[in-house]
Protein backbone atom coordinates (compact mmCIF):
# COMPACT_ATOMS: atom_id res chain seq x y z
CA UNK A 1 76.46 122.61 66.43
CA UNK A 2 78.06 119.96 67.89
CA UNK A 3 79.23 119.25 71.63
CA UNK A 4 82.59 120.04 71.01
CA UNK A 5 82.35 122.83 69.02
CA UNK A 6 79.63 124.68 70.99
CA UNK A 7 82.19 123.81 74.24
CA UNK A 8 84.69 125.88 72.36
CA UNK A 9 82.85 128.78 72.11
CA UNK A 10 81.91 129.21 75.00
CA UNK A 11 85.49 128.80 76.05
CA UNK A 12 87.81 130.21 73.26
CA UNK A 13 85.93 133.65 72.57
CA UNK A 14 86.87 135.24 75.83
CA UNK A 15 90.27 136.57 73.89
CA UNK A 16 90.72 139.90 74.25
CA UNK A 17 93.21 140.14 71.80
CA UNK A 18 92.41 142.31 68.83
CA UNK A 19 91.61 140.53 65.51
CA UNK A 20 94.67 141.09 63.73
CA UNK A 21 97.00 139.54 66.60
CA UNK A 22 95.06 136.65 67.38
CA UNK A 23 97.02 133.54 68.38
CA UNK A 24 96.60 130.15 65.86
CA UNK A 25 93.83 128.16 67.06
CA UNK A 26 92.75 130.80 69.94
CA UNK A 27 89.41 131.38 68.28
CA UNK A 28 86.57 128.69 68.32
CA UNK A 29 86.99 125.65 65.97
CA UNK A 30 85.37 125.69 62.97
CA UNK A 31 81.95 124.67 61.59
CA UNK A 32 81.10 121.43 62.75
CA UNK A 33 78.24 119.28 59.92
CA UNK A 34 75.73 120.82 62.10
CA UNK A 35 76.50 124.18 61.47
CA UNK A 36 78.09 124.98 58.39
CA UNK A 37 80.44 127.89 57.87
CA UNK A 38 78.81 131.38 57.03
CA UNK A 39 77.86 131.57 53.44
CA UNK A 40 77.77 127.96 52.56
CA UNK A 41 74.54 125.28 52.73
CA UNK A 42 74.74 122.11 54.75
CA UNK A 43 75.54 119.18 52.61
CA UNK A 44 73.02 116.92 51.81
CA UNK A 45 75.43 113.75 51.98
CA UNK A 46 78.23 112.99 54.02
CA UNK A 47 80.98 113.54 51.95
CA UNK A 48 82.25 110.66 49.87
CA UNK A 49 85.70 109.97 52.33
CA UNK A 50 83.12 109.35 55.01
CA UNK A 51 81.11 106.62 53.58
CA UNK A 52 81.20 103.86 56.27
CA UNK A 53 81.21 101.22 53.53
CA UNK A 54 84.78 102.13 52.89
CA UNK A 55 85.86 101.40 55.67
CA UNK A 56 88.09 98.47 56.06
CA UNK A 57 89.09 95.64 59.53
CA UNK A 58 90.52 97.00 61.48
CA UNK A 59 94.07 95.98 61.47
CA UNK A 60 96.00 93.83 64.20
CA UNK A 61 98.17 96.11 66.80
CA UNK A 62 101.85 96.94 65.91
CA UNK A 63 104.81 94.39 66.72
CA UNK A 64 106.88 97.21 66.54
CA UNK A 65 106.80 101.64 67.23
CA UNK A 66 105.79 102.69 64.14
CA UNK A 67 104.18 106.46 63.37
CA UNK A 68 101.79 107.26 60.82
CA UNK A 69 101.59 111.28 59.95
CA UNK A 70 98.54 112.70 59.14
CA UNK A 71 97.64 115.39 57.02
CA UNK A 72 95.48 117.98 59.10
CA UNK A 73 94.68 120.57 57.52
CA UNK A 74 95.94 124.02 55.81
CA UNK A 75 96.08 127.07 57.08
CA UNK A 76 96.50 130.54 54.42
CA UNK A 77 97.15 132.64 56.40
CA UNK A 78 97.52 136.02 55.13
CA UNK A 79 99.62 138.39 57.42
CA UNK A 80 101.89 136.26 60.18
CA UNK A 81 102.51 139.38 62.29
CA UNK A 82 100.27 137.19 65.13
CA UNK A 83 103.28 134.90 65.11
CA UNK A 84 106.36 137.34 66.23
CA UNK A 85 106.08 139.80 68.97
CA UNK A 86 109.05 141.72 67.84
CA UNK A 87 107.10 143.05 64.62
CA UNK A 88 109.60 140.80 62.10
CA UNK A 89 107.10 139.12 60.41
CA UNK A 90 104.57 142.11 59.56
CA UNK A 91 103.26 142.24 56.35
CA UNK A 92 104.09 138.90 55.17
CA UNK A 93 102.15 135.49 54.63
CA UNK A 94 102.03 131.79 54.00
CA UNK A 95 100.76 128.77 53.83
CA UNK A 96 100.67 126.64 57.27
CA UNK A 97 99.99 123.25 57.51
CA UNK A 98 98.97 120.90 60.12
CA UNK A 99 99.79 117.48 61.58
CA UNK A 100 98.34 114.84 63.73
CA UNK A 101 100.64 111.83 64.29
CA UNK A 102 99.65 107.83 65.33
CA UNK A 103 101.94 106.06 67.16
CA UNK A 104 101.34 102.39 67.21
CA UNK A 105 103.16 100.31 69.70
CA UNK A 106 103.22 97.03 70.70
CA UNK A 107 101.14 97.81 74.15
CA UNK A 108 98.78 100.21 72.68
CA UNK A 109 97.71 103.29 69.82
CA UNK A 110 98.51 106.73 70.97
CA UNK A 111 96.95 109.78 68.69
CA UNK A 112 99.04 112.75 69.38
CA UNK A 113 96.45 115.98 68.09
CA UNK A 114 93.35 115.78 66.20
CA UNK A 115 93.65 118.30 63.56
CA UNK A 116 90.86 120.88 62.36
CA UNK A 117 87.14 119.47 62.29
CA UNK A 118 86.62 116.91 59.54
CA UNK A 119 83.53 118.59 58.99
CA UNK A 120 85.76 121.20 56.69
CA UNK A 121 86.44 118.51 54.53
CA UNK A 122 82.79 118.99 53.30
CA UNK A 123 84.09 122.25 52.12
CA UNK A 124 86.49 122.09 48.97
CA UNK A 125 86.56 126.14 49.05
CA UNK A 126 87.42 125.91 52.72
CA UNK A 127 86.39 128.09 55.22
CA UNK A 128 87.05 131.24 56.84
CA UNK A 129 88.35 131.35 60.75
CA UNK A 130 89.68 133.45 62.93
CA UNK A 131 91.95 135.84 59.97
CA UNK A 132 93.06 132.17 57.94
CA UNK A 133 91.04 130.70 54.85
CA UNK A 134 91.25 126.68 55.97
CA UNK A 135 91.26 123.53 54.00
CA UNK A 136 90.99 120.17 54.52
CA UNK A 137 91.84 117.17 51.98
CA UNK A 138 90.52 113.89 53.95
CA UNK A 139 88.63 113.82 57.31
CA UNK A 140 90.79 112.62 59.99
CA UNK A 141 88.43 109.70 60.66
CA UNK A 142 89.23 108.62 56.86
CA UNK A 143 92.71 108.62 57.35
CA UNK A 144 92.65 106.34 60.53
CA UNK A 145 89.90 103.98 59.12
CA UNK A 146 92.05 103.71 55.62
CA UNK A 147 95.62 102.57 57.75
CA UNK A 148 92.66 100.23 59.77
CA UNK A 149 92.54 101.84 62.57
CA UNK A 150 88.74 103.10 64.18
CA UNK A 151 89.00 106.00 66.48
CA UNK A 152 87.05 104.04 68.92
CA UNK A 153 89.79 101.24 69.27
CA UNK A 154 92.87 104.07 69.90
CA UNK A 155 93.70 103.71 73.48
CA UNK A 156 95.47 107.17 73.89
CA UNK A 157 94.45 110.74 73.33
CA UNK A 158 97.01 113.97 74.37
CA UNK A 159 97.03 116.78 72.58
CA UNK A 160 99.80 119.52 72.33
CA UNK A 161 97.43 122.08 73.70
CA UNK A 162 93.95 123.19 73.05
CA UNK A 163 93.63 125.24 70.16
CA UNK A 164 90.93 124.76 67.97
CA UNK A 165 93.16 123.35 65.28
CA UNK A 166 94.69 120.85 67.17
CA UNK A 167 91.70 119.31 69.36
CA UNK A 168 88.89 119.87 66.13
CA UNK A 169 88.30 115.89 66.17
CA UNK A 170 88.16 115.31 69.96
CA UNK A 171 84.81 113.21 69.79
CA UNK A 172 86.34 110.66 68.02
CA UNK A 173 88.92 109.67 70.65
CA UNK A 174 86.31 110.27 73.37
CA UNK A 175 86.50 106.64 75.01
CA UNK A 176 90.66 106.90 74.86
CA UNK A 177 92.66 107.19 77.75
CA UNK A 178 93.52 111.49 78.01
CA UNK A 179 96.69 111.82 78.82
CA UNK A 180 97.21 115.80 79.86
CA UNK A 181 99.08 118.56 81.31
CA UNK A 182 96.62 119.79 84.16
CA UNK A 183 97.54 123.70 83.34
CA UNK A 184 96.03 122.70 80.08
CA UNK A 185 92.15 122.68 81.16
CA UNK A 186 91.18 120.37 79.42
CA UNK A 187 87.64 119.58 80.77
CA UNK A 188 86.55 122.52 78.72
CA UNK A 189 86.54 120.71 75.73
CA UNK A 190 86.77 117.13 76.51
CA UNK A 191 83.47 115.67 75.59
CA UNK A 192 81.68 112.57 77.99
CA UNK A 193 82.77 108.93 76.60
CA UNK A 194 80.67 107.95 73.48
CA UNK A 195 80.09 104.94 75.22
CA UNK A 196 79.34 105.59 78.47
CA UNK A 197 81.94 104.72 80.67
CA UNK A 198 83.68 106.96 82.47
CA UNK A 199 86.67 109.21 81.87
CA UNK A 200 89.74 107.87 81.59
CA UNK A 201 92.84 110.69 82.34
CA UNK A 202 96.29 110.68 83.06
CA UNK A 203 97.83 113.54 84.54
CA UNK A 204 101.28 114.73 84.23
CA UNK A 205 103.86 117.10 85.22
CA UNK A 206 107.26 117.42 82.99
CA UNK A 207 107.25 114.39 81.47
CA UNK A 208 105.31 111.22 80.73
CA UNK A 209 106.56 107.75 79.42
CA UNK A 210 103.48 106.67 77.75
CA UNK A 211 104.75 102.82 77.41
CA UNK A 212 107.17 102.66 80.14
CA UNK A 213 110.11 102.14 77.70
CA UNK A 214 111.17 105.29 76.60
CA UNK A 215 110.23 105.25 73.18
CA UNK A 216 107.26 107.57 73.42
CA UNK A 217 107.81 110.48 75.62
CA UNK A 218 105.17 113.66 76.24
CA UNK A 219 107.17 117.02 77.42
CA UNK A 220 106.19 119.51 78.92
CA UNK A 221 106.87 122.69 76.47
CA UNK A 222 104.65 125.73 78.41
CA UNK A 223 104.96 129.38 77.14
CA UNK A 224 102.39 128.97 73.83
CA UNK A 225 99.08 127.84 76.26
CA UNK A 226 100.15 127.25 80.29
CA UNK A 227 99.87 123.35 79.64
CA UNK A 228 101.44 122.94 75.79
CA UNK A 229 103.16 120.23 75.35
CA UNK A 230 105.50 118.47 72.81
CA UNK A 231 106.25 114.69 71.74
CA UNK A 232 109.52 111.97 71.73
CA UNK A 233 108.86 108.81 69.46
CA UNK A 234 112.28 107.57 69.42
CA UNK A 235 111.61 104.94 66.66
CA UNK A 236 113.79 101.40 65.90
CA UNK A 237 115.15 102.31 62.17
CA UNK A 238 113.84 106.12 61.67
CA UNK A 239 115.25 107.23 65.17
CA UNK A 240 114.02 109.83 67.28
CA UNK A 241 111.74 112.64 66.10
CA UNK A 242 110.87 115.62 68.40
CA UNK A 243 106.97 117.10 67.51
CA UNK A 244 106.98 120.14 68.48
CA UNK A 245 103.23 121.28 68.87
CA UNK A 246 102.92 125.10 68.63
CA UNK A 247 106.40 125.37 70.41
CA UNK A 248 107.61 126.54 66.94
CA UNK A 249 104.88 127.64 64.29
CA UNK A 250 107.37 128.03 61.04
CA UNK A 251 111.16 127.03 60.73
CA UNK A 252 112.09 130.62 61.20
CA UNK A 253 110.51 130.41 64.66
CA UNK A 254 113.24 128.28 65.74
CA UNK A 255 115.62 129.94 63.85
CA UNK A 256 114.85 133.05 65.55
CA UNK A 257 113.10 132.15 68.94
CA UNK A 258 110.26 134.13 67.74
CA UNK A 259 107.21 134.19 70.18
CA UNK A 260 103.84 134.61 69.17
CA UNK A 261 102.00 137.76 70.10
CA UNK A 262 99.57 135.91 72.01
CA UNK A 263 101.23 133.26 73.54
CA UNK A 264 100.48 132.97 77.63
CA UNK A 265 104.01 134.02 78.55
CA UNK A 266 106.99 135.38 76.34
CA UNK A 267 109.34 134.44 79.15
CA UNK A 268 108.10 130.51 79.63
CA UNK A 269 108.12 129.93 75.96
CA UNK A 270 112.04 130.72 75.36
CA UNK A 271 112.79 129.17 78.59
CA UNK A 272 110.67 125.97 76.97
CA UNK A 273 112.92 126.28 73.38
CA UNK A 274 115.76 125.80 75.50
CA UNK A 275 114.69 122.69 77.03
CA UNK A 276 113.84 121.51 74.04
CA UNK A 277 116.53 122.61 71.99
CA UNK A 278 118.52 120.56 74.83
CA UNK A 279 116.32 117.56 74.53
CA UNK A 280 116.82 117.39 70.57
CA UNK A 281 120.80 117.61 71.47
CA UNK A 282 120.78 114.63 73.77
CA UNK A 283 118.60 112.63 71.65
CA UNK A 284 119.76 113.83 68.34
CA UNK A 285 116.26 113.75 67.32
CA UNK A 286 115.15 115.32 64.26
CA UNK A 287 112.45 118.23 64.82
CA UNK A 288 109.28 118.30 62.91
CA UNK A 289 107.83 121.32 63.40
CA UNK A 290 103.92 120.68 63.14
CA UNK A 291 102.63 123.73 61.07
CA UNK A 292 105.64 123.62 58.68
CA UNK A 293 104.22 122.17 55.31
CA UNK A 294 107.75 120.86 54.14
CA UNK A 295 108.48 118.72 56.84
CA UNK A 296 104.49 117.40 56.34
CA UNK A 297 105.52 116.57 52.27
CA UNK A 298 109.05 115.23 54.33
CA UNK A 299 107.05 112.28 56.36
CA UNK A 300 105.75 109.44 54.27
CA UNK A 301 102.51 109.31 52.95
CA UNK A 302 99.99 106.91 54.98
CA UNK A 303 99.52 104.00 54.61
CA UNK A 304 103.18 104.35 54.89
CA UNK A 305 104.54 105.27 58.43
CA UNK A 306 107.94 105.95 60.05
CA UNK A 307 109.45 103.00 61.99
């Protein structure tokens, strides 16, 4: 088991939440190559998107914002009670999906989440976790190395909070600068630098203006963990997009201000969709809500990227 995901089981298990009501992501990540989910044998190989002869230069930094959206991971999920407190969605199911997102600008790479483990990639049949049967196409490593772009060289990590499905790939951003909500503990998790050096972290309250120009704008969005968070890339032909984390898990969360069962306050989370809900008025931004699998199929497919 590896760093990261013995750290999160250590830290994630104290729910007390019954099984059937569990939040997304509030269980342990999955199986990391070291310890393979229940059932199945480690592989023998690393699977064939990790071969490190694939991968190509890396590529020169962006002259202009562009994003690149990542697929993540799926999440079946059989009964989305967990995801309304007012009962509504008992008895019914779906298929969630899961995004990480790259900006690349001109001063720097920012990855915003980091998706389920890559090591479920190594599992075409998925695996089980925490009430959802989870797949992943392409590690998360393969998808940055094929746009050429090494984990190692992004400067930027901040993710939208710290469920397992959103910080699974954490060690590969480990020498990035952290850029995080201080509610959002996230020295639980955060592994030592790969290379040595020391942390790098920027804290924030509200808001941060990762550039300094605007275009790429963290929010504050507390209510599904005390420190969630959700992201501004207001980009040059595409326009602004609003990502909204876990703010919203399925369009009819928005629709409906639904609140998950075990989000850390009912009351901060609807007071959070209204700032938000404000924020996408000013901006006119179009919301991509992160778990939604249409507005995943709606972004285009890396290598191409929103600009």
């Amino acid at each position: 088991m590896n760093r990261v995901v013995a750290i999160l089981v250590v830290s994630l298990l104290g729910c007390s939440a019954e099984a059937g009501s569990k939040q997304l992501g509030s269980e342990p990540a999955p199986s990391s190559p070291a310890a393979p989910a229940p059932g199945t044998d480690a592989p023998t190989k690393p699977p064939a998107d990790t071969d490190p002869t694939s991968v190509p230069s890396p590529s020169p930094p962006a002259t202009q914002l562009q994003a690149y959206v990542f697929d993540c991971g799926a999440l079946d999920t059989p009964d989305l009670d967990r995801f309304a407190d007012d009962g509504s969605l008992a008895g019914t199911s779906d298929v969630l999906g899961n995004m990480c997102v790259l900006v690349r600008h001109p001063e720097g790479d920012l990855l915003w989440d980091a998706g389920l483990p890559d090591s479920v990639a190594q599992h075409p049949e998925g695996e089980a976790w925490a009430g959802f049967q989870i797949t992943l196409k392409a590690s998360l490593r393969n998808q940055l190395e094929s746009i050429g772009v090494p984990p190692t060289s992004i400067e930027f990590f901040s993710a939208s909070h710290s469920h397992g499905d959103h910080i699974g790939n954490v060690d590969l951003v480990s020498t990035a600068t952290w850029i995080v909500d201080p509610n959002e503990e996230t020295q639980s998790f955060r592994p030592a630098p790969a290379d040595g050096s020391e942390k790098k972290t920027i804290e924030f309250s509200g808001k941060h203006d990762v550039f300094g120009d605007g275009t790429v704008v963290i929010v504050s969005t507390p209510g599904h963990t005390p420190g969630h968070a959700s992201l501004l890339v207001d980009l040059p032909n595409a326009g602004p997009h609003l990502f909204t984390g876990d703010l919203y898990i399925l369009p009819v969360s928005r629709e409906r201000r639904l609140v998950p069962r075990n989000n850390t306050s009912h009351e901060q989370t609807l007071l959070s969709m209204d700032a938000f809900e404000k924020l996408a008025d000013e901006t006119g931004a179009r919301v991509v809500i992160q778990h939604n699998p249409e507005d995943l199929a709606a972004m285009p497919q890396p290598p191409a990227f929103l600009d």
